[in-house]
Protein backbone atom coordinates (compact mmCIF):
# COMPACT_ATOMS: atom_id res chain seq x y z
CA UNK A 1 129.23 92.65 114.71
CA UNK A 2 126.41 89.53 113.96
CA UNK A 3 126.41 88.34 110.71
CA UNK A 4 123.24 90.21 108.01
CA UNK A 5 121.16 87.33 106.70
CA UNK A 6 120.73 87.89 102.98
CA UNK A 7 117.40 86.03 101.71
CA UNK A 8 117.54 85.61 97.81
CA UNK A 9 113.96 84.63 96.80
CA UNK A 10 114.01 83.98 93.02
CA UNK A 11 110.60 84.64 91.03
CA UNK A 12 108.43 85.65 88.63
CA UNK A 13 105.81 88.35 87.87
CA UNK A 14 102.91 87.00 86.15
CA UNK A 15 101.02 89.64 84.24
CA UNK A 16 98.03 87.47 83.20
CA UNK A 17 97.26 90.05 80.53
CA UNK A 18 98.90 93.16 79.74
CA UNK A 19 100.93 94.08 76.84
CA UNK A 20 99.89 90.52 75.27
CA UNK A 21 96.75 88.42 75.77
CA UNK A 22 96.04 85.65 78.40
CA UNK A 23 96.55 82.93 75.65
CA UNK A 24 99.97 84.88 73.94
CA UNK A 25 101.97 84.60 77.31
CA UNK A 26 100.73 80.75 77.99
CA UNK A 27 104.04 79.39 76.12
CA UNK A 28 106.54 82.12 78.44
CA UNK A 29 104.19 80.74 81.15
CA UNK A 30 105.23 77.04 80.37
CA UNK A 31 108.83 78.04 79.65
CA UNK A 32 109.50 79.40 82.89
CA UNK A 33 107.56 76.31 84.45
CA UNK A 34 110.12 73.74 83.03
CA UNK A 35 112.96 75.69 83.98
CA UNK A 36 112.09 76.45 87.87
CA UNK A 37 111.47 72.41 87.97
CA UNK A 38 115.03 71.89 86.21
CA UNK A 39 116.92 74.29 88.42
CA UNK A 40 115.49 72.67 91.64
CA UNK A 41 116.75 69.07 90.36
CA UNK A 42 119.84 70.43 89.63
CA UNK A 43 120.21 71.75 93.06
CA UNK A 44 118.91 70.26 96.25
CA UNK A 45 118.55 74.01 97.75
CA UNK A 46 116.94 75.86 95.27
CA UNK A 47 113.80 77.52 95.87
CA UNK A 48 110.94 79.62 94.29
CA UNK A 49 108.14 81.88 95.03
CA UNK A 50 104.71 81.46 92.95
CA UNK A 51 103.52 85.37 93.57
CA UNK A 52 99.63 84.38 92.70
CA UNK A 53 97.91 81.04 93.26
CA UNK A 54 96.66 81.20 90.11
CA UNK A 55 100.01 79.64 88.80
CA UNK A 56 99.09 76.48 90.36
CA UNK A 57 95.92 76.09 88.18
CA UNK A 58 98.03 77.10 84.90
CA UNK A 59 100.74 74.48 85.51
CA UNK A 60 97.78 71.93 85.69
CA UNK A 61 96.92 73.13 82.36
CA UNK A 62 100.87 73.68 80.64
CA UNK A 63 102.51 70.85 82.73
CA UNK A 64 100.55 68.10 83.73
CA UNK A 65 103.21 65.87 83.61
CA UNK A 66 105.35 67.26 85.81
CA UNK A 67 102.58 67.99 88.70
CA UNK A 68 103.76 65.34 91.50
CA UNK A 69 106.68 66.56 91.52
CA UNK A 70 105.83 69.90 91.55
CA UNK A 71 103.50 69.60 94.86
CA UNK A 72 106.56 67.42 95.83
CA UNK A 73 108.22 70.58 95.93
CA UNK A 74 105.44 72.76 97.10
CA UNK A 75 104.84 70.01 99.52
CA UNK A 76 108.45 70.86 101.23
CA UNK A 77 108.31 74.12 101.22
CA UNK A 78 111.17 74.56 98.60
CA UNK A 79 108.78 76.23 95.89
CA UNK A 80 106.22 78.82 97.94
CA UNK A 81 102.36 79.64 96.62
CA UNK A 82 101.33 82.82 97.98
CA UNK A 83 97.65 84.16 97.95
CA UNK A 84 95.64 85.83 96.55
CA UNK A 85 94.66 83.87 93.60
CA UNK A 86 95.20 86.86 91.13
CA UNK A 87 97.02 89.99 91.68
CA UNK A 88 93.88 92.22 91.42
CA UNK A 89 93.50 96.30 91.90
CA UNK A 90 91.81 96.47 95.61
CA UNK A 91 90.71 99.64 95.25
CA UNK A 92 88.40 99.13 92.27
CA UNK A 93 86.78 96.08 93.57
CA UNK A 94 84.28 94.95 95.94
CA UNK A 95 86.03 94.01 99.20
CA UNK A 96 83.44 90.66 99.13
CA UNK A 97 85.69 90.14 95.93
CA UNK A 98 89.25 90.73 97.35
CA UNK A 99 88.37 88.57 100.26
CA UNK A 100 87.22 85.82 98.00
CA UNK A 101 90.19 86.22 96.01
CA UNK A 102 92.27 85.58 99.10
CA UNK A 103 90.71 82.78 99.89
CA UNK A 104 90.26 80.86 96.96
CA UNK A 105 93.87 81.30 96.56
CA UNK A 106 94.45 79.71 99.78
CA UNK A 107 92.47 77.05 99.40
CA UNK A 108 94.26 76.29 95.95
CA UNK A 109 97.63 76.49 97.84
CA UNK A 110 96.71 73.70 100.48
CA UNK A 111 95.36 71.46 97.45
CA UNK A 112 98.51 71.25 96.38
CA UNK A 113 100.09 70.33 99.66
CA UNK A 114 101.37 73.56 101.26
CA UNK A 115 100.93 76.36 103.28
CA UNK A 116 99.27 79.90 102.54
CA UNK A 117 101.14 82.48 104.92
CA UNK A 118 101.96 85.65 103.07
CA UNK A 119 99.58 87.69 101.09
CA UNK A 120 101.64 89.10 98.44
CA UNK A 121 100.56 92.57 96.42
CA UNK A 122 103.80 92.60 94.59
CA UNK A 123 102.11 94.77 91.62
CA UNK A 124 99.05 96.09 93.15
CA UNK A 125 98.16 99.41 92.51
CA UNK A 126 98.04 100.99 96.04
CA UNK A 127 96.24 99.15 98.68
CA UNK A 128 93.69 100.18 100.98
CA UNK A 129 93.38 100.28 104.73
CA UNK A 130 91.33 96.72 105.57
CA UNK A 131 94.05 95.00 103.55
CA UNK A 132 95.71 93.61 107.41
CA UNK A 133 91.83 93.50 108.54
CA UNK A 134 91.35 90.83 105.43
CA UNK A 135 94.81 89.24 105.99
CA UNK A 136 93.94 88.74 109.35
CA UNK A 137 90.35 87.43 108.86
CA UNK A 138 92.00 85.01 106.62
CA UNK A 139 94.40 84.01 109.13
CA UNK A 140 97.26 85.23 106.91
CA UNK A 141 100.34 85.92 109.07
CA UNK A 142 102.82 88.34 106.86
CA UNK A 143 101.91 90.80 103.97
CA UNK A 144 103.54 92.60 100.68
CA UNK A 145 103.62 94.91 98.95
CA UNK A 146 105.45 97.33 96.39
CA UNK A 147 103.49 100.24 95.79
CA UNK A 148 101.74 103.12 97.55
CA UNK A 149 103.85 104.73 100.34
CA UNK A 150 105.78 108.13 99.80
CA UNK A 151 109.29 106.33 101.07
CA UNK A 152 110.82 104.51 98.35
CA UNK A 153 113.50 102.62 100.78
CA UNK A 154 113.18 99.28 101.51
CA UNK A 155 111.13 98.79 105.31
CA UNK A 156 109.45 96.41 107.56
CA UNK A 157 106.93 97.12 110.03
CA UNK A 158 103.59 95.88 111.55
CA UNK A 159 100.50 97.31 109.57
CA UNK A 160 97.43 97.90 111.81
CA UNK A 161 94.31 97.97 109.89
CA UNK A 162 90.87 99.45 111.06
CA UNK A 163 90.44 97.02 113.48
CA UNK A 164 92.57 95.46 116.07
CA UNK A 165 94.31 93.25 113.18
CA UNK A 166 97.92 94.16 113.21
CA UNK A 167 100.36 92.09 110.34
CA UNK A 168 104.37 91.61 109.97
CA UNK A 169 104.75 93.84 106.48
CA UNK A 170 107.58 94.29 104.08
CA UNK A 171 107.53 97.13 101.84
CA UNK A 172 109.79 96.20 98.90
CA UNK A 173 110.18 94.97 95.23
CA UNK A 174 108.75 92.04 93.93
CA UNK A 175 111.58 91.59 91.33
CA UNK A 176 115.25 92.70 91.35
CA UNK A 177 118.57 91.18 89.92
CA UNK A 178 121.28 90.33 92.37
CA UNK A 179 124.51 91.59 91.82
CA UNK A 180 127.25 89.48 90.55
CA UNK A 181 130.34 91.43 91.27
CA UNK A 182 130.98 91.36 95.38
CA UNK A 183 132.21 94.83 95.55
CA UNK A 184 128.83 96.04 94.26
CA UNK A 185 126.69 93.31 96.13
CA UNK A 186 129.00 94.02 99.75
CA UNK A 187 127.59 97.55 99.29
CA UNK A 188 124.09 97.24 98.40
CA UNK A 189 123.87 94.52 100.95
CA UNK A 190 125.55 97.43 103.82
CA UNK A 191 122.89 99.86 102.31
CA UNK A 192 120.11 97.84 102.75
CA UNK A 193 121.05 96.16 106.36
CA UNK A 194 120.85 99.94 107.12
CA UNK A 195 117.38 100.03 106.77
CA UNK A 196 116.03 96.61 107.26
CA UNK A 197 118.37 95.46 110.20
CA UNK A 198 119.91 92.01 110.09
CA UNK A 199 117.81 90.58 107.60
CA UNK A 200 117.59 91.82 104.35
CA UNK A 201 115.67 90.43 101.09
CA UNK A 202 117.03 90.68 97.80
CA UNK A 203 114.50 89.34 94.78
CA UNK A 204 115.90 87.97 91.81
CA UNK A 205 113.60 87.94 88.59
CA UNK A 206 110.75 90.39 87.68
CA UNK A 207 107.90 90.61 84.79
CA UNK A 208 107.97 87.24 83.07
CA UNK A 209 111.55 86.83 83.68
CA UNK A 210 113.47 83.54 83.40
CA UNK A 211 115.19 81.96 86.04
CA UNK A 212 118.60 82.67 86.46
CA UNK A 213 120.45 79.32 86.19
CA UNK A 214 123.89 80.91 87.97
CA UNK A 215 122.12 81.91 91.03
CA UNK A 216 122.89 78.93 93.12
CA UNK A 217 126.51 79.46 91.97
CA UNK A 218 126.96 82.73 92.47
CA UNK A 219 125.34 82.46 96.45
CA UNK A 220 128.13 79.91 97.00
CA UNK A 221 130.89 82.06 95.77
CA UNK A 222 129.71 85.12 97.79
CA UNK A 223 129.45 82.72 100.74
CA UNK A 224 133.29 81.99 100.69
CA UNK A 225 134.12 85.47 100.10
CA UNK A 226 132.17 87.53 103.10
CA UNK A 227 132.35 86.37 107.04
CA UNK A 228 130.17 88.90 107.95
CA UNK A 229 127.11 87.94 105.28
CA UNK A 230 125.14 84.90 104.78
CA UNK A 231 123.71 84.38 101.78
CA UNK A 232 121.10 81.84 101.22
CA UNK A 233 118.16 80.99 98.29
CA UNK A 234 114.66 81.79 100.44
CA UNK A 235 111.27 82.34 100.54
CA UNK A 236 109.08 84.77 101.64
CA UNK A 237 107.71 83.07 105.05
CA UNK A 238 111.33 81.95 105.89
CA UNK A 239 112.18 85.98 105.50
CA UNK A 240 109.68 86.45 107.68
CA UNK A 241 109.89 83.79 110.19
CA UNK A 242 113.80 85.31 110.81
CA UNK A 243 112.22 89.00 110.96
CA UNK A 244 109.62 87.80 113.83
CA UNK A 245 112.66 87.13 115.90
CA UNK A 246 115.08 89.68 115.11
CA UNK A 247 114.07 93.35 116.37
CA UNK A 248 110.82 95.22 117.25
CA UNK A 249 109.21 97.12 114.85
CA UNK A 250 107.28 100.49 114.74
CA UNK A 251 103.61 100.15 113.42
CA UNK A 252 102.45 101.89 110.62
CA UNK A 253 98.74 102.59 110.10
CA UNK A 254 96.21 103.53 107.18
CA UNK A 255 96.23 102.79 103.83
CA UNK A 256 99.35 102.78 100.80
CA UNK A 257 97.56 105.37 98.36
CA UNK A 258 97.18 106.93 96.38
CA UNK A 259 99.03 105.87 93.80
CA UNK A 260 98.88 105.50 89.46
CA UNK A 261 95.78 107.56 89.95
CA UNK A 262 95.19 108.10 86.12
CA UNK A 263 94.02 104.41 85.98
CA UNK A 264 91.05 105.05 88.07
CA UNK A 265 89.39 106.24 84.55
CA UNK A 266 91.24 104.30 82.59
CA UNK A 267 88.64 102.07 79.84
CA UNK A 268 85.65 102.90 82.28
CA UNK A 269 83.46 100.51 80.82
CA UNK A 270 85.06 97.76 82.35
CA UNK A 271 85.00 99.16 85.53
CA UNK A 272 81.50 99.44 85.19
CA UNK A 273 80.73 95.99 83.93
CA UNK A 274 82.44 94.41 86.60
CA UNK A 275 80.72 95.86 89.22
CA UNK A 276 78.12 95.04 87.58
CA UNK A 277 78.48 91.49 87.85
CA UNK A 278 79.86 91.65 90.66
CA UNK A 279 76.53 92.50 92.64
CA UNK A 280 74.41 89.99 90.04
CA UNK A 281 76.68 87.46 91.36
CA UNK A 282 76.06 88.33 94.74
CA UNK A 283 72.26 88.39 94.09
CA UNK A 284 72.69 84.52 92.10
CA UNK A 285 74.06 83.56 95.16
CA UNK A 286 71.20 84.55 97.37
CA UNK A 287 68.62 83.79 95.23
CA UNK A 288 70.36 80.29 94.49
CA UNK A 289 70.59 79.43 98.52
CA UNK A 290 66.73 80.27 99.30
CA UNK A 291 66.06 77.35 96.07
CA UNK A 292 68.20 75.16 98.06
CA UNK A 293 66.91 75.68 101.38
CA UNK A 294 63.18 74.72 99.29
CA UNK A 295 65.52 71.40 98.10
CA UNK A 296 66.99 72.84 94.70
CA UNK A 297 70.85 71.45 93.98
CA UNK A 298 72.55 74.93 94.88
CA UNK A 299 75.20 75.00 91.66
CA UNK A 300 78.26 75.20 93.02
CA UNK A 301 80.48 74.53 90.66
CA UNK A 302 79.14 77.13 88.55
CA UNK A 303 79.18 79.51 90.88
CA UNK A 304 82.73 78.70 91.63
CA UNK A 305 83.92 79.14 87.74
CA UNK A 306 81.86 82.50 87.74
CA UNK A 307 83.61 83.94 90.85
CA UNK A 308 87.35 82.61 89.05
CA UNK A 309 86.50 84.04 85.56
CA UNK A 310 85.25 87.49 87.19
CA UNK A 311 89.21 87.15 89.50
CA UNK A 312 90.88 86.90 85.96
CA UNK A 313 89.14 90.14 84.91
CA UNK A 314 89.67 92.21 88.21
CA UNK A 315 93.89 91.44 87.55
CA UNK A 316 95.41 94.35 88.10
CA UNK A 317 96.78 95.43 84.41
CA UNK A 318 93.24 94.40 83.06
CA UNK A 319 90.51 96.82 85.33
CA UNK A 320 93.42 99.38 85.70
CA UNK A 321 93.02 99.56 81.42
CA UNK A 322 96.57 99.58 81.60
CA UNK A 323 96.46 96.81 78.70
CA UNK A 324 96.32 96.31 75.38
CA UNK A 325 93.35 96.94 73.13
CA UNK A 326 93.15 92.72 72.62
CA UNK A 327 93.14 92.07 76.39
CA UNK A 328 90.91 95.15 76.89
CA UNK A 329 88.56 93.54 74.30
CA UNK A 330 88.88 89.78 75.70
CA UNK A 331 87.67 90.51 79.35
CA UNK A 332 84.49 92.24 78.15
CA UNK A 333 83.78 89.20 76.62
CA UNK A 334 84.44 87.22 79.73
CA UNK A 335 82.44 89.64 81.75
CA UNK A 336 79.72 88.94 79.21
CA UNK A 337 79.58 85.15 79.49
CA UNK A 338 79.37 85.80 83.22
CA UNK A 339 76.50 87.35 82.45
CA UNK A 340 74.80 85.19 80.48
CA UNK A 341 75.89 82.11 82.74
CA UNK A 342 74.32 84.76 85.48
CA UNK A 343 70.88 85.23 84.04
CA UNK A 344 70.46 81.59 83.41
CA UNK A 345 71.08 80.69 86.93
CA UNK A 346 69.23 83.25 88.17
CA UNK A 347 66.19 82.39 85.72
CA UNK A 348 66.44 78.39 86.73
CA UNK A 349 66.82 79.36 90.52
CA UNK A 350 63.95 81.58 90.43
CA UNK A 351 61.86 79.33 88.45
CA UNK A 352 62.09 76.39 91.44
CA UNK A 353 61.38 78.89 94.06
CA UNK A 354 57.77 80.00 91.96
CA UNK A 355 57.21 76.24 91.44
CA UNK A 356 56.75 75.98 95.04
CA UNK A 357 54.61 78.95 95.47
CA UNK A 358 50.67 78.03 96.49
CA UNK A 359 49.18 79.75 93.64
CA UNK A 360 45.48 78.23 94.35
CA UNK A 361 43.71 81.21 94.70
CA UNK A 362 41.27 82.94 92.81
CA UNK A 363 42.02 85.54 90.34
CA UNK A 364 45.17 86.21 88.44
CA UNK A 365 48.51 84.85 90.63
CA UNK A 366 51.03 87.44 90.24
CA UNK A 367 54.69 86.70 91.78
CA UNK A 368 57.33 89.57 92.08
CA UNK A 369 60.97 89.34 92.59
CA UNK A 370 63.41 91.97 93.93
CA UNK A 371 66.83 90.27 93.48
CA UNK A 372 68.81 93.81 94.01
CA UNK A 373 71.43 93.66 96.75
C-alpha cells in the first residue's frame, strides 16, 4: 500500500470586521503576526498560509520592523499569500470588483517577493459560476473554497466555469485542529484518504486563532509512530502541486450556491450604497481617462485607495450584514468618503475636459455630461 501524504497547513481566518470593528481586532491581528514569525525561527520547517493579501498591507502597518524578514519568508515560500485581497461575498458584487480584488491581491503578493497561485474563498458565502473563468483570466492555477455544495465531505476535482477555463479545486475547511492522540488522528487520516486519495489536507487554526506552538512537535512524533503516513507542515500550492500528479479527477461544473441565503437582505442599505459606488467609480474612471487622453494627470493613486477602501467594505461579514451594529455603522461611513473623494474627482476631471471645449460661438455655450455607465 503507498504511503497517504498528510499536508498540515497552519493558519488564520481574518474576519476584518465582524463581531468587533476593523480597529478592535488590529492588536489579535499583531499578536498572531509575532507569533507565526517566532514559530518559523524556532523551526527551520515551519510554514503558514496568509488566506487574504490584505494581511500583507496590515503587517506593514502592526509590524514594520519585522518586514524583511517576513518577505524573507514569503520570499521562500515557507509563509504563502493567497489572493484575493479581501475575502469578499461574490455574489453581491460587481464581477469588475471581484476581478479587481483578485488582482490587486496578486499584485500585493509579488511585492512582497512571492508567488500568487491559489485563489482562496475559505469563508465566502457561496460562489458563483465565472469564479474558474476569473481564476483563469488571472492566470490563477488552483482554487478554494468551503461553502456552497450539498456534500459536506472533503473533495477535489477540476471546476469548469462558463467558458473553456477548467481549475484544480479543493472543497474543504479553511480551519481545523489536528488531532493529538494517534489513535484518533490514524483514523481521521484513513477517513479522509478515503475520499481525497493519497493526499489529504488537514488545516490547523480557524477565526483569529493563534498558532499552535506544539505543531511542529507533534508532526515529528506522528512521523515515528506511522510507516504508512507522512506527515509534513504545508501549504496550499505544495497540496496542490502533489494532487496534479497523483490521480485524475472528475470535473464538476456550475456554481456552489446557494447558500446563507438570509444574508442576501441582510442591512440592505449597504448593499445598495455599494453598488452605488461601485458604478460612480467606474464612471470616475472613464471620465478621468478621456481628461488624460486631453493631457490631465489621470489620479491614480486615488483611484487606487478608492477601489481598496470600497474591497474593505465588500468583506464578506460586512455586505452579508452579518456584523455588528459598529462595523455595520463604520463601512457606511467609508462608503461615504468614497463618495465624496468620488464627486471631487469627477468634478476636477470634468472641469479639464470643459476647459478644453471651443466655446467661441455665439449665444449661450451650454455643455452636458452623461457620466452613467
Amino acid at each position: 500500500m503507498s504511503k497517504v501524504k498528510v499536508h498540515i497547513i497552519p493558519s488564520f481566518h481574518y474576519d476584518l470586521a465582524y463581531l468587533r470593528t476593523f480597529e478592535e481586532y488590529l492588536p489579535r491581528v499583531r499578536y498572531i503576526f509575532t507569533e507565526v514569525l517566532n514559530l518559523a525561527k524556532e523551526n527551520p520547517d515551519y510554514t503558514f498560509l496568509f488566506e487574504q493579501a490584505f494581511l500583507l498591507k496590515l503587517a506593514t502597518r502592526l509590524i514594520p520592523e519585522h518586514l524583511s524578514y517576513l518577505k524573507e519568508l514569503v520570499t521562500s515560500g515557507r509563509v504563502e499569500i493567497a489572493t484575493p485581497y479581501i475575502q469578499t461575498d461574490n455574489n453581491m458584487i460587481l464581477g469588475e470588483s471581484f476581478l479587481r480584488n483578485v488582482l490587486l491581491g496578486i499584485e500585493t503578493i509579488k511585492s512582497f517577493g512571492g508567488r500568487a497561485e491559489v485563489l482562496w474563498l475559505g469563508d465566502v458565502f457561496g460562489n458563483n459560476a465565472q469564479v474558474p473563468q476569473i481564476a483563469t483570466v488571472c492566470g490563477l492555477k488552483y482554487i478554494q473554497f468551503s461553502r456552497g455544495l450539498s456534500e459536506d465531505p472533503p473533495k477535489t476535482f477540476i471546476w469548469r466555469g462558463l467558458g473553456p477555463s477548467e481549475v484544480l479545486s479543493y472543497y474543504g475547511g479553511y480551519g481545523g485542529l489536528v488531532p493529538k492522540d494517534p489513535r484518533e488522528f490514524k483514523k481521521l487520516i484513513d477517513e479522509l484518504s478515503g475520499i481525497l486519495g493519497e493526499n489529504v489536507l488537514l488545516m490547523s487554526g480557524g477565526d483569529y486563532a493563534i498558532p499552535d506552538r506544539e505543531l511542529p512537535r507533534i508532526i515529528r512524533l506522528l512521523n515515528q509512530h506511522f510507516d504508512n503516513i507522512e506527515v509534513h507542515l504545508s501549504t496550499p500550492s505544495k497540496f496542490f502541486h502533489d494532487l496534479e500528479k497523483s490521480r485524475k479527477l472528475p470535473i464538476e461544473v456550475n456554481d456552489a450556491n446557494p447558500t446563507l441565503t438570509g444574508t442576501y437582505g441582510s442591512r440592505i442599505r449597504i448593499k445598495q450604497e455599494v453598488r452605488r459606488v461601485e458604478y460612480k467609480l467606474l464612471s470616475a474612471e472613464t471620465v478621468a481617462t478621456i481628461a488624460t487622453l486631453l493631457g490631465w494627470n489621470y489620479p491614480v493613486e486615488e483611484i487606487k485607495r478608492c477601489w481598496e477602501k470600497l474591497f474593505m467594505v465588500q468583506f464578506h461579514d460586512i455586505i452579508a450584514g452579518s456584523c455588528v451594529d459598529s462595523a455595520y455603522l463604520w463601512a457606511l461611513r467609508v462608503l461615504g468618503d468614497i463618495d465624496e473623494r468620488l464627486n471631487s474627482l469627477v468634478s476636477n476631471a470634468l472641469n479639464y475636459i470643459a476647459s478644453k471645449i471651443n466655446i467661441n460661438a455665439s449665444g449661450l455655450p451650454l455643455i452636458v455630461f452623461n457620466p452613467l455607465p
